[in-house]
Protein backbone atom coordinates (compact mmCIF):
# COMPACT_ATOMS: atom_id res chain seq x y z
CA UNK A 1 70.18 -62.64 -13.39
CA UNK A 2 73.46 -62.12 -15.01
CA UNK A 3 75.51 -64.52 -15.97
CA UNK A 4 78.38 -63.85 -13.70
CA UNK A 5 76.40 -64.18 -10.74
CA UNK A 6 74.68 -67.60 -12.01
CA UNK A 7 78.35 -68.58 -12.24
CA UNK A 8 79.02 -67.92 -8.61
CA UNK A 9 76.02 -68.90 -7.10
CA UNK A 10 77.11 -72.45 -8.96
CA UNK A 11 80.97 -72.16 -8.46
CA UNK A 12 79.38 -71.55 -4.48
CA UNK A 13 76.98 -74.44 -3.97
CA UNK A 14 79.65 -77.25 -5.64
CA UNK A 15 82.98 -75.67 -4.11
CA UNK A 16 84.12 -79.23 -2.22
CA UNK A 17 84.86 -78.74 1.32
CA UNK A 18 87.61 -81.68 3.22
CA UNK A 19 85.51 -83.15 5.71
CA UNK A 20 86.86 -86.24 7.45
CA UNK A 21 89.03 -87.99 4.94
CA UNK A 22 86.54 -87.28 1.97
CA UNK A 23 85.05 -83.96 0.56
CA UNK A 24 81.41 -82.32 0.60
CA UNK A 25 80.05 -79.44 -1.09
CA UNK A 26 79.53 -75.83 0.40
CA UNK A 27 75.81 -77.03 -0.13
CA UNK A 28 75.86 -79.18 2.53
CA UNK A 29 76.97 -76.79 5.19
CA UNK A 30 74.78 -74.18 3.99
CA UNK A 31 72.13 -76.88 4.73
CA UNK A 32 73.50 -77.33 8.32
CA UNK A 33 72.60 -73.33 8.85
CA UNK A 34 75.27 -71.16 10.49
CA UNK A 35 74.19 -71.66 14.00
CA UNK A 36 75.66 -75.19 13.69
CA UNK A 37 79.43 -72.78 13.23
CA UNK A 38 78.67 -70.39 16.09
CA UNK A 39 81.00 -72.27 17.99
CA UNK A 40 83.50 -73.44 15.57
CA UNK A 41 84.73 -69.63 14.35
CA UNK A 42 88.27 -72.22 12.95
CA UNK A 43 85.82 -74.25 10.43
CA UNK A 44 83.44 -71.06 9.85
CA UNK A 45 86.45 -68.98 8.99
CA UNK A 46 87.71 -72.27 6.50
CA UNK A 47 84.48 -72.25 4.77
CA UNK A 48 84.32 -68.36 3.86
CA UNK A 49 87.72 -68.43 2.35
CA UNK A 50 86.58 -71.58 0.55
CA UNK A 51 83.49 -69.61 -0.87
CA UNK A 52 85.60 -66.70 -1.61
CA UNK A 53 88.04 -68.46 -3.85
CA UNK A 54 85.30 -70.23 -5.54
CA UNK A 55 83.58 -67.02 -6.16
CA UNK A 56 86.70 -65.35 -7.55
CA UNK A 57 87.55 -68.75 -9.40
CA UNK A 58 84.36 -68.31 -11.22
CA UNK A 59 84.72 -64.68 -12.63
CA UNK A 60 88.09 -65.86 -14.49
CA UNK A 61 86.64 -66.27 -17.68
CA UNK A 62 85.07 -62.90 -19.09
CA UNK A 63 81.31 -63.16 -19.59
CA UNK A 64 79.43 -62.49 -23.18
CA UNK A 65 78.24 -59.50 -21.51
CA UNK A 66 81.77 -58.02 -20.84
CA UNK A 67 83.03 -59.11 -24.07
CA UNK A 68 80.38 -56.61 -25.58
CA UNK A 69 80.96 -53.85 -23.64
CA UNK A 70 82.27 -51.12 -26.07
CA UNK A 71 85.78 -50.91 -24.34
CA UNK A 72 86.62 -54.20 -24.22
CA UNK A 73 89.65 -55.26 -26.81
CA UNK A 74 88.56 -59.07 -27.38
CA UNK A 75 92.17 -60.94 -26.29
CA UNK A 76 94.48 -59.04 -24.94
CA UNK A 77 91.81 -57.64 -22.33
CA UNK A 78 90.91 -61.37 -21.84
CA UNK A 79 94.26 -61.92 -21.12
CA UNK A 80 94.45 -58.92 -18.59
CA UNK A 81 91.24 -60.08 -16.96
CA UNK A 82 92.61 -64.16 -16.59
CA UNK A 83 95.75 -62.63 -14.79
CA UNK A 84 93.99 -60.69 -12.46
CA UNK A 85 91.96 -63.24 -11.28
CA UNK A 86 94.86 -65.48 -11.05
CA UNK A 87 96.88 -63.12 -9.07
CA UNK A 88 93.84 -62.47 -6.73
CA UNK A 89 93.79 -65.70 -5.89
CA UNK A 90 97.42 -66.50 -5.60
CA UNK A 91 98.58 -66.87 -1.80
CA UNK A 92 101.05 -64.41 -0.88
CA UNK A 93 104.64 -65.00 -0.65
């Protein structure tokens, strides 16, 4: 499995979700199985964008993989890279 992915699966099952005053992970409602959302499409939609941000959090730093891909320029396409992600996960204004 490649790196990248290992980092979002983790970035995934520890992204903390509000729940009542306090916080659990995406874990937990994973555990609760999406049948326990059918109803709740408010709280469903919630924890996708949660997962998605956490995903895209965890691809901002370049793998060792990337960095040895024959096109890549070491810090100024490390730079690049960190403001992509950044802007991808800026709201809009």
């Amino acid at each position: 499995m490649s790196e990248m992915v290992e980092r979002v699966e983790k970035a995934l099952r520890e992204a903390a979700v509000p729940h009542e005053g306090d916080t659990r992970s995406l874990s937990y409602y994973a555990s609760a199985g999406i049948d326990h959302f059918r109803h709740d499409h408010d709280r469903l939609a919630a924890l996708i964008s949660i997962a998605a941000r956490a995903a895209i959090e965890a691809m901002r730093e370049p793998t060792l993989a990337m960095e040895r891909c024959p096109l890549y320029c070491r810090d100024e396409d490390a730079a690049m890279w960190r403001a992509m992600i950044d802007a991808a996960l800026k709201d809009p204004e």
